[in-house]
C-alpha atoms as a PDB file:
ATOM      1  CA  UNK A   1      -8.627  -1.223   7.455  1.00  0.00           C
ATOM      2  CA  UNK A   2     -11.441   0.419   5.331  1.00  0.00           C
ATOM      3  CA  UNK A   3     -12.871   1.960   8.305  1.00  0.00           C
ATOM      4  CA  UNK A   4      -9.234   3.551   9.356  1.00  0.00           C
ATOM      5  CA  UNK A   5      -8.815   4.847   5.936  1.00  0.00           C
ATOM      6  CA  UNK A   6     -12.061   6.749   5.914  1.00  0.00           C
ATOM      7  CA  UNK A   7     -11.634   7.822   9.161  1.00  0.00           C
ATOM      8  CA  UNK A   8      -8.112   9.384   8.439  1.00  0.00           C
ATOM      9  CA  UNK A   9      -8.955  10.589   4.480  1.00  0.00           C
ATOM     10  CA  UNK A  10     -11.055  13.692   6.360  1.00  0.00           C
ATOM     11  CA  UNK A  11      -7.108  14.876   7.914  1.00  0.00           C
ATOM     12  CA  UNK A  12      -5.820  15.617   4.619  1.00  0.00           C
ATOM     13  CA  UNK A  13      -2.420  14.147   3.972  1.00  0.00           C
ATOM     14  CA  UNK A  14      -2.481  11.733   6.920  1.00  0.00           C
ATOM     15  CA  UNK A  15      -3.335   8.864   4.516  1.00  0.00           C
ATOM     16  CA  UNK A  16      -0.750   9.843   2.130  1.00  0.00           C
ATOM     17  CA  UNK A  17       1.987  10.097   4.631  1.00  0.00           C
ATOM     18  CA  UNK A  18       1.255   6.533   6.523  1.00  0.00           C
ATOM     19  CA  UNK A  19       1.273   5.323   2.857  1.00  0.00           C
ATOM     20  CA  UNK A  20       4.196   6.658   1.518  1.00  0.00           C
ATOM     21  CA  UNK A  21       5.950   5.353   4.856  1.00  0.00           C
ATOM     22  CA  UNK A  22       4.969   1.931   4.552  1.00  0.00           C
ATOM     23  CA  UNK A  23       4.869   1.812   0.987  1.00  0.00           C
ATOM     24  CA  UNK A  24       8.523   3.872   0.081  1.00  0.00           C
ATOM     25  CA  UNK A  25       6.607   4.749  -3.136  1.00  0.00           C
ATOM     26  CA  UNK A  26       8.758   1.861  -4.681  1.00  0.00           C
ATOM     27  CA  UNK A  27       6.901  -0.501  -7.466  1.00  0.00           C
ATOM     28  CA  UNK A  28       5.829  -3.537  -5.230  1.00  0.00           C
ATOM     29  CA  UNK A  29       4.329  -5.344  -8.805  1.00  0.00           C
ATOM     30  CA  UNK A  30       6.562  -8.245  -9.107  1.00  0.00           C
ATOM     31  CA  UNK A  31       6.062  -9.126  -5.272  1.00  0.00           C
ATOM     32  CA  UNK A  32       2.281  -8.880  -5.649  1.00  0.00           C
ATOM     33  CA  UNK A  33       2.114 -10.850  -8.980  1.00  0.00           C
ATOM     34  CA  UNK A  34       4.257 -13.696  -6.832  1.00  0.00           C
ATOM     35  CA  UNK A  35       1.686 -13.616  -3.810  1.00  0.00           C
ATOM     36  CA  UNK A  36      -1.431 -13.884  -5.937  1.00  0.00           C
ATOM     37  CA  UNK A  37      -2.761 -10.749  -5.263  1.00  0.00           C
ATOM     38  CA  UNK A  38      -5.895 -10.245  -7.346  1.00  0.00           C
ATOM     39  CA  UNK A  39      -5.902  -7.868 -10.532  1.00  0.00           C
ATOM     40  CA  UNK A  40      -8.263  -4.941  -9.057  1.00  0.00           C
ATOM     41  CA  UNK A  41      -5.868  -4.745  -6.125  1.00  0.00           C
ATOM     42  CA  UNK A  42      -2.610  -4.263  -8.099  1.00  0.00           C
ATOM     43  CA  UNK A  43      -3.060  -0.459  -8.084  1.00  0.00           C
ATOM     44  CA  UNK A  44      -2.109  -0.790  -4.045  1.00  0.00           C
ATOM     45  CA  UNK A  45       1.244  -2.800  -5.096  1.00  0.00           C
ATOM     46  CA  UNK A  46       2.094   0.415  -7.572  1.00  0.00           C
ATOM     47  CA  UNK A  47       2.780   2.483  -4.992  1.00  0.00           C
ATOM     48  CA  UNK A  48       4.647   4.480  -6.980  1.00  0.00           C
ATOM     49  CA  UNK A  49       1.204   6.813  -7.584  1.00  0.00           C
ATOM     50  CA  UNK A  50      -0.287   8.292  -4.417  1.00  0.00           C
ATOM     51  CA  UNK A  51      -2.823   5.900  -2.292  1.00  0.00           C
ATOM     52  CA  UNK A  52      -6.015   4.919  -4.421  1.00  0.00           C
ATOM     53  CA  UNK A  53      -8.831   6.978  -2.547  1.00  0.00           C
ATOM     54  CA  UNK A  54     -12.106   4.875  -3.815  1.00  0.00           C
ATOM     55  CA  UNK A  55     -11.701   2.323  -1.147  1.00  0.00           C
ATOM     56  CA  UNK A  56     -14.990   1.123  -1.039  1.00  0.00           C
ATOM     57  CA  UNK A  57     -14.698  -0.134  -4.718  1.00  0.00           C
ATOM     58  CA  UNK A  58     -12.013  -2.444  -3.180  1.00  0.00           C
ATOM     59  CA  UNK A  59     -13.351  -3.815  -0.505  1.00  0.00           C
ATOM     60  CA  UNK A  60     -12.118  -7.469  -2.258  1.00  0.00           C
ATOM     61  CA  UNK A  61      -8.729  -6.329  -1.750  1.00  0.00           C
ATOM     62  CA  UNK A  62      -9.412  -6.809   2.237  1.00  0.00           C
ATOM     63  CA  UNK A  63      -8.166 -10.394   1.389  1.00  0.00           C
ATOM     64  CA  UNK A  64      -5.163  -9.300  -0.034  1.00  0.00           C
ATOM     65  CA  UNK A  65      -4.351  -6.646   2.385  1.00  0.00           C
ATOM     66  CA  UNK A  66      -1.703  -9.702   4.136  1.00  0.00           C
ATOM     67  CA  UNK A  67       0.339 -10.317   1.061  1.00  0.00           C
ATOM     68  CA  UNK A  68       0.831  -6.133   0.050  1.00  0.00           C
ATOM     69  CA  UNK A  69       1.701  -5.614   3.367  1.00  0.00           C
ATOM     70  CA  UNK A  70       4.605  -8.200   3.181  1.00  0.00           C
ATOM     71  CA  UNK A  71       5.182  -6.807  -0.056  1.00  0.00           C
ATOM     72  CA  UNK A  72       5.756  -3.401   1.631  1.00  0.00           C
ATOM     73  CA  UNK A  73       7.838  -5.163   4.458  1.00  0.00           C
ATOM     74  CA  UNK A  74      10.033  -6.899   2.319  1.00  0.00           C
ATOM     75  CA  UNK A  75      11.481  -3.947   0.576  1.00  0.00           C
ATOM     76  CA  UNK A  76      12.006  -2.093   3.566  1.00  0.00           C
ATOM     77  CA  UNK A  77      14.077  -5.005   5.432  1.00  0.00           C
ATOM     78  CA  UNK A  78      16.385  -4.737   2.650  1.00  0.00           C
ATOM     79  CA  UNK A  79      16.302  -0.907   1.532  1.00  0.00           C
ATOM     80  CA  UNK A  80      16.195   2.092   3.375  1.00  0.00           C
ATOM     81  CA  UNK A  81      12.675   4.019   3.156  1.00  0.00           C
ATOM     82  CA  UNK A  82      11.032   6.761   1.651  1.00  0.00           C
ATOM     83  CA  UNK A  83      12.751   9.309   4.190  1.00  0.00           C
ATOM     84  CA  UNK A  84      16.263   7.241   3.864  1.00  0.00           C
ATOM     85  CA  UNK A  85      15.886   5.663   7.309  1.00  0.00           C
ATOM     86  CA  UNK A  86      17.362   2.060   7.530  1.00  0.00           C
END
């Protein structure tokens, strides 16, 4: 995941737009708290900001990458996305 992130960052707003996609930009916090995700990776469960960039300081959240993701799909199976789509 680390490695696809740095390989994308260099293409501008390719990062951004994958993660407002999956993310919706919607506040994920409540879900994350519920599935243990660790403190220093709470910033990816805010999605509400744009995409933290210093990935390599959260390497750690590698092991919560699972839960934020369900997180992300959870939401989505029940609300339509960033871009309205169902």
């Amino acid at each position: 995941m680390i490695h696809f992130l740095n390989m994308c960052s260099p293409r501008q707003d390719t990062v951004k737009l994958m993660w407002d996609c999956a993310s919706s930009r919607h506040d994920h916090m409540e879900c994350c708290r519920k599935k243990n995700v660790l403190p220093l990776c709470m910033q990816y469960c805010e999605s509400s900001h744009a995409v933290p960039a210093d990935y390599l300081n959260h390497l750690v959240c590698l092991q919560n990458f699972d839960a934020i993701r369900d997180c992300f799909r959870d939401h989505l199976e029940k609300n339509p996305n960033i871009f309205g789509d169902n």
